[in-house]
N, C-alpha and C. Protein backbone atom coordinates (compact mmCIF):
# COMPACT_ATOMS: atom_id res chain seq x y z
N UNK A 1 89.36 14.76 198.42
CA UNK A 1 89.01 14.94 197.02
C UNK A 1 90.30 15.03 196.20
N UNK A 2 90.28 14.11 195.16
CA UNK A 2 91.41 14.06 194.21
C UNK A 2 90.74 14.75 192.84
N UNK A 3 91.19 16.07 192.43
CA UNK A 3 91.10 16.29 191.23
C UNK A 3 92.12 16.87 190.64
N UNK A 4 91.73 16.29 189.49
CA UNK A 4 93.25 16.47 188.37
C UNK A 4 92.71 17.00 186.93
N UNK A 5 93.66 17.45 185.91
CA UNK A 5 93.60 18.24 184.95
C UNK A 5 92.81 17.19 183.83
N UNK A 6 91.39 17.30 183.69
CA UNK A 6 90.74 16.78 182.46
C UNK A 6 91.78 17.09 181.21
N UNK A 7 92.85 16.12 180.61
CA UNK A 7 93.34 16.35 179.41
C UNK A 7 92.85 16.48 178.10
N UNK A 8 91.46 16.00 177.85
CA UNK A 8 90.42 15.80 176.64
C UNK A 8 90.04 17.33 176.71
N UNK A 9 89.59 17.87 178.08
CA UNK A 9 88.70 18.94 178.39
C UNK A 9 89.78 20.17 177.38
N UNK A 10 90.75 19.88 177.97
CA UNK A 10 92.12 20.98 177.70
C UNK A 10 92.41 20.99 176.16
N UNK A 11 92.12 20.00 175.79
CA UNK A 11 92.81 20.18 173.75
C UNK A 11 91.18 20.30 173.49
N UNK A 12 89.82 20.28 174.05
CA UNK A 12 88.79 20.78 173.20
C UNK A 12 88.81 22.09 173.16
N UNK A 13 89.30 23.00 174.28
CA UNK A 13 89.46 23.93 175.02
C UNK A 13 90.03 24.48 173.83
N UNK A 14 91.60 24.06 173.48
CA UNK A 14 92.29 25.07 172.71
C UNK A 14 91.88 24.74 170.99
N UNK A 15 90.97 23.82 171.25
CA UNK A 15 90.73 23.43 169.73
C UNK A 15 89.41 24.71 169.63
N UNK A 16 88.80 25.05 170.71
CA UNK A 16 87.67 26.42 169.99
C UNK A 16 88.20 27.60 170.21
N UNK A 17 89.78 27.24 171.20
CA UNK A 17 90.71 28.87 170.53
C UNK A 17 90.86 29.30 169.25
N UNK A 18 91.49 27.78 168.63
CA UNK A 18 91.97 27.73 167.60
C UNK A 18 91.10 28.25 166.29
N UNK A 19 89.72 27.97 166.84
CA UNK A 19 88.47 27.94 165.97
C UNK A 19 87.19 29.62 166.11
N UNK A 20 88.35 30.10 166.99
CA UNK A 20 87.58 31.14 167.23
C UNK A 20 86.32 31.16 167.99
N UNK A 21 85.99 29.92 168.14
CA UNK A 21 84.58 30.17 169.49
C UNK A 21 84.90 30.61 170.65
N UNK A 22 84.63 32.09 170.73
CA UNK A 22 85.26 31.95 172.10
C UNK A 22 84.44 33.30 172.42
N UNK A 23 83.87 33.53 173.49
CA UNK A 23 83.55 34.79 174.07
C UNK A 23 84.57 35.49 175.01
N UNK A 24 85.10 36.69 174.54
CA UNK A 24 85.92 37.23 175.23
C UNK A 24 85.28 38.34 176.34
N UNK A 25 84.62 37.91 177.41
CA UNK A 25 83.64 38.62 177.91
C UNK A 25 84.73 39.41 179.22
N UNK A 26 83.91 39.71 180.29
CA UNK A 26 84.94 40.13 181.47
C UNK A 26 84.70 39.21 182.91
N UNK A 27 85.31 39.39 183.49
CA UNK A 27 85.37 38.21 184.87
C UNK A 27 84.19 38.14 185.55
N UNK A 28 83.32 38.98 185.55
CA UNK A 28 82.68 39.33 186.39
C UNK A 28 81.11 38.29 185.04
N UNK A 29 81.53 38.14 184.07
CA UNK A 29 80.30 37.56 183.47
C UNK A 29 79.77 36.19 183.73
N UNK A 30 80.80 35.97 184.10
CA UNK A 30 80.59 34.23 184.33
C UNK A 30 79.36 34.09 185.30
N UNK A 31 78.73 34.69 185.87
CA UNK A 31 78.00 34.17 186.62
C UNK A 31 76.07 34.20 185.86
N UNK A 32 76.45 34.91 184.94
CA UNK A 32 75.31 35.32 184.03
C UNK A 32 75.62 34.15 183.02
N UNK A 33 76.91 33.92 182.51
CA UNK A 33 77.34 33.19 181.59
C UNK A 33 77.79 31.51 181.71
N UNK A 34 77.40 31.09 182.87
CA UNK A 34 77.77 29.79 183.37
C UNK A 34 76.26 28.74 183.00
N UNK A 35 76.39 27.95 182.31
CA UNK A 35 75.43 26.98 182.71
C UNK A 35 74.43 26.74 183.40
N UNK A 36 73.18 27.24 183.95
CA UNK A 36 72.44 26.61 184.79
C UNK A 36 72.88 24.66 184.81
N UNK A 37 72.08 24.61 186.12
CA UNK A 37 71.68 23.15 186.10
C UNK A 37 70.68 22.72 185.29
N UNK A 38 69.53 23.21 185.17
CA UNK A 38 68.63 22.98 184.00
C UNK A 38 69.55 22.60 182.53
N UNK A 39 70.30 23.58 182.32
CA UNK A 39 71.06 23.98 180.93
C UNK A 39 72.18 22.35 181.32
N UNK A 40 72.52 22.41 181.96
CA UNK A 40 73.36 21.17 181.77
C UNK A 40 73.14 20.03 181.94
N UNK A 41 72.08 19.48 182.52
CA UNK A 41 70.76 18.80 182.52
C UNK A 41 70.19 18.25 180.78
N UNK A 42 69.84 19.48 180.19
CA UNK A 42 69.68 18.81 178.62
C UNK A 42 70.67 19.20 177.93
N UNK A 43 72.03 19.31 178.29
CA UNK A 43 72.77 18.95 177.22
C UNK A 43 73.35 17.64 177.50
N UNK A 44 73.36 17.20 178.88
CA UNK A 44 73.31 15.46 179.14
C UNK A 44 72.38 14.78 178.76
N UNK A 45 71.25 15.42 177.89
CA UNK A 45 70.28 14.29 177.86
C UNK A 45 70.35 14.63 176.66
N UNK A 46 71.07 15.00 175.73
CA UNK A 46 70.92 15.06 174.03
C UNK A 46 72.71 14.53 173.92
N UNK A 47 73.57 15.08 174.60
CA UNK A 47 74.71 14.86 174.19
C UNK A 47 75.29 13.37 174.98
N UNK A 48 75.39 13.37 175.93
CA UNK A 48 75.53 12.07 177.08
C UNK A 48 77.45 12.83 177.88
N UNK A 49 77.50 11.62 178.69
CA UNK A 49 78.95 12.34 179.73
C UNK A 49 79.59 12.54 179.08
N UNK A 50 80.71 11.83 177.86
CA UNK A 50 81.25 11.53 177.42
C UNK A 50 81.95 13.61 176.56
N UNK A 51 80.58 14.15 176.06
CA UNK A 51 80.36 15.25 175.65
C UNK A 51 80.51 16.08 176.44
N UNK A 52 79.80 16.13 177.94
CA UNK A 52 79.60 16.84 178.69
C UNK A 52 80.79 17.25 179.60
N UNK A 53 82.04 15.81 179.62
CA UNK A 53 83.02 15.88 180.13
C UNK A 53 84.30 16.99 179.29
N UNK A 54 83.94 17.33 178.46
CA UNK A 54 85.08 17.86 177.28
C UNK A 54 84.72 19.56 177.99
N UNK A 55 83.74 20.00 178.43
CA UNK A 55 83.80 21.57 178.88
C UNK A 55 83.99 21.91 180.66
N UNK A 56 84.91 20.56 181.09
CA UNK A 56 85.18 20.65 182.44
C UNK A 56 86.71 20.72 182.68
N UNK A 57 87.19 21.44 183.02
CA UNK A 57 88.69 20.99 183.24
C UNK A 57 89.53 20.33 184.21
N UNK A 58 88.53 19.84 185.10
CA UNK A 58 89.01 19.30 186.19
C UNK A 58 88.02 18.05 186.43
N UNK A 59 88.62 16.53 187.19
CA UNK A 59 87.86 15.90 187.36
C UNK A 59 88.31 15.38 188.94
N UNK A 60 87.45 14.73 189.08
CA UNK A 60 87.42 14.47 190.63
C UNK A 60 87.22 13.09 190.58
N UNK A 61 88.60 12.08 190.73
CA UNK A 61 88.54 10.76 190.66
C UNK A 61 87.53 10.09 191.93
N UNK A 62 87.61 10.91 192.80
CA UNK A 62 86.46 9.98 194.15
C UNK A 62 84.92 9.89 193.92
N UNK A 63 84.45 10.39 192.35
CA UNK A 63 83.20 10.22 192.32
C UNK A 63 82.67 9.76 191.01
N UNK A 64 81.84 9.43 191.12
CA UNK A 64 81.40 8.25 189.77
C UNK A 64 81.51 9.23 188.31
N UNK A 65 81.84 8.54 187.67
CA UNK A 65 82.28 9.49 186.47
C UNK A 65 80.52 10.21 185.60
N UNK A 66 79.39 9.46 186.10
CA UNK A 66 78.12 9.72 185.63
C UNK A 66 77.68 9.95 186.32
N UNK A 67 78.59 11.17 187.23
CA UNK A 67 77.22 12.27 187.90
C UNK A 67 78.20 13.77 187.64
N UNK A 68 77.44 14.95 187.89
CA UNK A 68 77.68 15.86 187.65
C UNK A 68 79.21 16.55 188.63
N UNK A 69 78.96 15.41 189.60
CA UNK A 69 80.08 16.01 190.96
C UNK A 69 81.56 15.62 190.39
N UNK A 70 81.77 14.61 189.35
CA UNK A 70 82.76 14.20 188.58
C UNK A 70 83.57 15.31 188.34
N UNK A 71 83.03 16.35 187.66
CA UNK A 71 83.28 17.14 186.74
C UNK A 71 83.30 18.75 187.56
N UNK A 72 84.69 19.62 187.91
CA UNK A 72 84.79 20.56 187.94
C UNK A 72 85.64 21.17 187.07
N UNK A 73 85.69 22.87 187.47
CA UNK A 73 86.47 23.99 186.55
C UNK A 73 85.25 24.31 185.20
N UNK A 74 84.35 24.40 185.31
CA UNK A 74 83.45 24.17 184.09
C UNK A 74 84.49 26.11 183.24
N UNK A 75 84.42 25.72 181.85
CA UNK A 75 85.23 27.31 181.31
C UNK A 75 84.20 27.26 179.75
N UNK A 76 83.12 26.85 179.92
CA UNK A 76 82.19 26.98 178.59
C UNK A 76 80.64 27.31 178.79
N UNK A 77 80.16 27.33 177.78
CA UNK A 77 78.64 27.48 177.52
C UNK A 77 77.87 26.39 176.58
N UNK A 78 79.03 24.99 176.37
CA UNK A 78 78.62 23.94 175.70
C UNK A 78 78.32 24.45 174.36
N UNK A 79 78.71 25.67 173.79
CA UNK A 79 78.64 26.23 172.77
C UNK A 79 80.33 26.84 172.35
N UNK A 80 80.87 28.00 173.40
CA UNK A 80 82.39 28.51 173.34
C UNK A 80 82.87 28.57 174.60
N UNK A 81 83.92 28.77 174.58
CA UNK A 81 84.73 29.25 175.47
C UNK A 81 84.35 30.24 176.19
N UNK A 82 84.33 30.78 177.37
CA UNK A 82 84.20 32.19 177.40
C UNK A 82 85.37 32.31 178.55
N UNK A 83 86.17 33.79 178.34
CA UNK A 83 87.25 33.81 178.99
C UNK A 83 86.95 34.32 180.40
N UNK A 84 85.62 34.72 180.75
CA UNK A 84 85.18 34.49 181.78
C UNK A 84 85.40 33.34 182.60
N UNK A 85 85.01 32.16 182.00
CA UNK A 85 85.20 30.93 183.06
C UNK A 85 86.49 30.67 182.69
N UNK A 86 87.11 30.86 181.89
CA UNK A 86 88.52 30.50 182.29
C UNK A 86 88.92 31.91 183.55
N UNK A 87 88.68 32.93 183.54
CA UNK A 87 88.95 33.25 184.65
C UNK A 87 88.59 33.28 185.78
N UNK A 88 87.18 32.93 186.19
CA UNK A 88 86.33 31.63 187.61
C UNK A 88 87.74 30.87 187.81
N UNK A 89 88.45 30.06 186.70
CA UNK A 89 88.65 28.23 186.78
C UNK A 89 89.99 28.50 187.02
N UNK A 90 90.50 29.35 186.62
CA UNK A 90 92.35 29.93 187.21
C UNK A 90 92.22 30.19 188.71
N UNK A 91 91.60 31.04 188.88
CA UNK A 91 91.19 31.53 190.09
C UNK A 91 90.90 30.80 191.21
N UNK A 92 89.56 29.75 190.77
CA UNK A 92 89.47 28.92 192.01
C UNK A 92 90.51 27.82 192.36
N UNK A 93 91.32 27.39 190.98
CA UNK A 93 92.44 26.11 191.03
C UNK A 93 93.56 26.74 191.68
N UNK A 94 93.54 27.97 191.63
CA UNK A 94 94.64 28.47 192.86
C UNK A 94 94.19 28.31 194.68
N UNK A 95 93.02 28.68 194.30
CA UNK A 95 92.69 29.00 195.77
C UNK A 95 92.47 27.91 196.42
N UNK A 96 92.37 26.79 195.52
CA UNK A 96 92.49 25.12 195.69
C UNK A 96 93.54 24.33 196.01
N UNK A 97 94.65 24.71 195.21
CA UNK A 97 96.13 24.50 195.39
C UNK A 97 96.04 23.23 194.09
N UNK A 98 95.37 23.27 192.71
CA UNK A 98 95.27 22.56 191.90
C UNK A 98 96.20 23.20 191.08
N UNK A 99 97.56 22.98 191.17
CA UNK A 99 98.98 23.25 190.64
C UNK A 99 98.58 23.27 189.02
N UNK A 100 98.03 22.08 188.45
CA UNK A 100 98.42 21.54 187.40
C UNK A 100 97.29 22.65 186.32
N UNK A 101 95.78 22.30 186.81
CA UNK A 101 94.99 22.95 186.35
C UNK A 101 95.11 24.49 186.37
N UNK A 102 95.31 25.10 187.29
CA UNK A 102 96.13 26.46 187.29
C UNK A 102 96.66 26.77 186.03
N UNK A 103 98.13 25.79 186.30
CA UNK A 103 98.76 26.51 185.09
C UNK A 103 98.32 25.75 183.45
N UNK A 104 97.41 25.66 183.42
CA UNK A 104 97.12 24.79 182.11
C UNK A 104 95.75 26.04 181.89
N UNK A 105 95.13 26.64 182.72
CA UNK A 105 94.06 27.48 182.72
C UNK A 105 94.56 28.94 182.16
N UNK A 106 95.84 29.30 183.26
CA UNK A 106 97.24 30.06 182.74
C UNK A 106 96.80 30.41 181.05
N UNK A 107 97.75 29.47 180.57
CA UNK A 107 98.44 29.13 179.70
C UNK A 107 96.85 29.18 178.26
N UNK A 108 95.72 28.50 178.52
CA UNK A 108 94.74 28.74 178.06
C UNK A 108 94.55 30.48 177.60
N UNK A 109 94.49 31.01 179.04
CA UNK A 109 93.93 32.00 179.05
C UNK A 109 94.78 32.86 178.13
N UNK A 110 96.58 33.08 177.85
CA UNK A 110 97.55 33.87 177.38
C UNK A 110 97.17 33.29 175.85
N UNK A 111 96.55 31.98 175.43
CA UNK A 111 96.27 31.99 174.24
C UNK A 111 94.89 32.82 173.46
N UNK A 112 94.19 32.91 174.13
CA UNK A 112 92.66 33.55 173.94
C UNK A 112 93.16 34.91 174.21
N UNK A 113 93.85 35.79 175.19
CA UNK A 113 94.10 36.92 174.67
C UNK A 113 95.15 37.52 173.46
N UNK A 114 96.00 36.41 173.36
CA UNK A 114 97.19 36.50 172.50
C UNK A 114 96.74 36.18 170.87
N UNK A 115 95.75 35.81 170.89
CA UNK A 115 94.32 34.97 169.82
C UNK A 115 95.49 34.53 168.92
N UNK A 116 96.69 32.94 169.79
CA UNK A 116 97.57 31.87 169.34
C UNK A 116 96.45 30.97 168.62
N UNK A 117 96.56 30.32 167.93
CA UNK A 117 96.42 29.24 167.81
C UNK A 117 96.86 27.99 168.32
């Protein structure tokens, strides 16, 4: 498996820092706060990949770009940010050895508490 740092995913990312969408919840929410499959299911069928690809931060070149397996690091609610899944998406890109996404998740995350623009 080759995955690498969704760059689109990453400037939508800091564009709802910038914009204040963002739930500053705690680590432990993400699992209440993550997407169902249902939930991401119709926002592919109102929005299409193209949309759906912008709240993933990681992609996985060995699989067709129009299926869901494309797309890891999910750090949203297709609505904000929540610093919950950015802290899931730091976390697992370490335990992955995904260098790049790591520190781009990093670097995310010091902006949402630092509330940079």
């Amino acid at each position: 498996m080759t995955v690498k740092l969704n760059k689109v995913a990453l400037d939508h990312a800091k564009h709802l820092v910038s914009k204040h969408q963002v739930s500053k919840d705690e680590r432990d929410d993400w699992s209440e706060h993550q997407p169902s499959s249902d939930q991401e299911n119709e926002y592919l069928d109102k929005h299409g990949w193209e949309d759906y690809s912008r709240w993933y931060l990681g992609i996985d070149d060995e699989m067709d770009e129009d299926t869901k397996g494309h797309y890891k690091f999910p750090y949203g609610d297709f609505r904000r940010l929540h610093r919950c899944g950015l802290m899931a998406a730091e976390s697992r890109a370490a335990q992955q050895d995904y260098e790049d996404i790591r520190k781009a998740v990093a670097n995310l995350h010091k902006r949402l508490d630092g509330d940079h623009a």
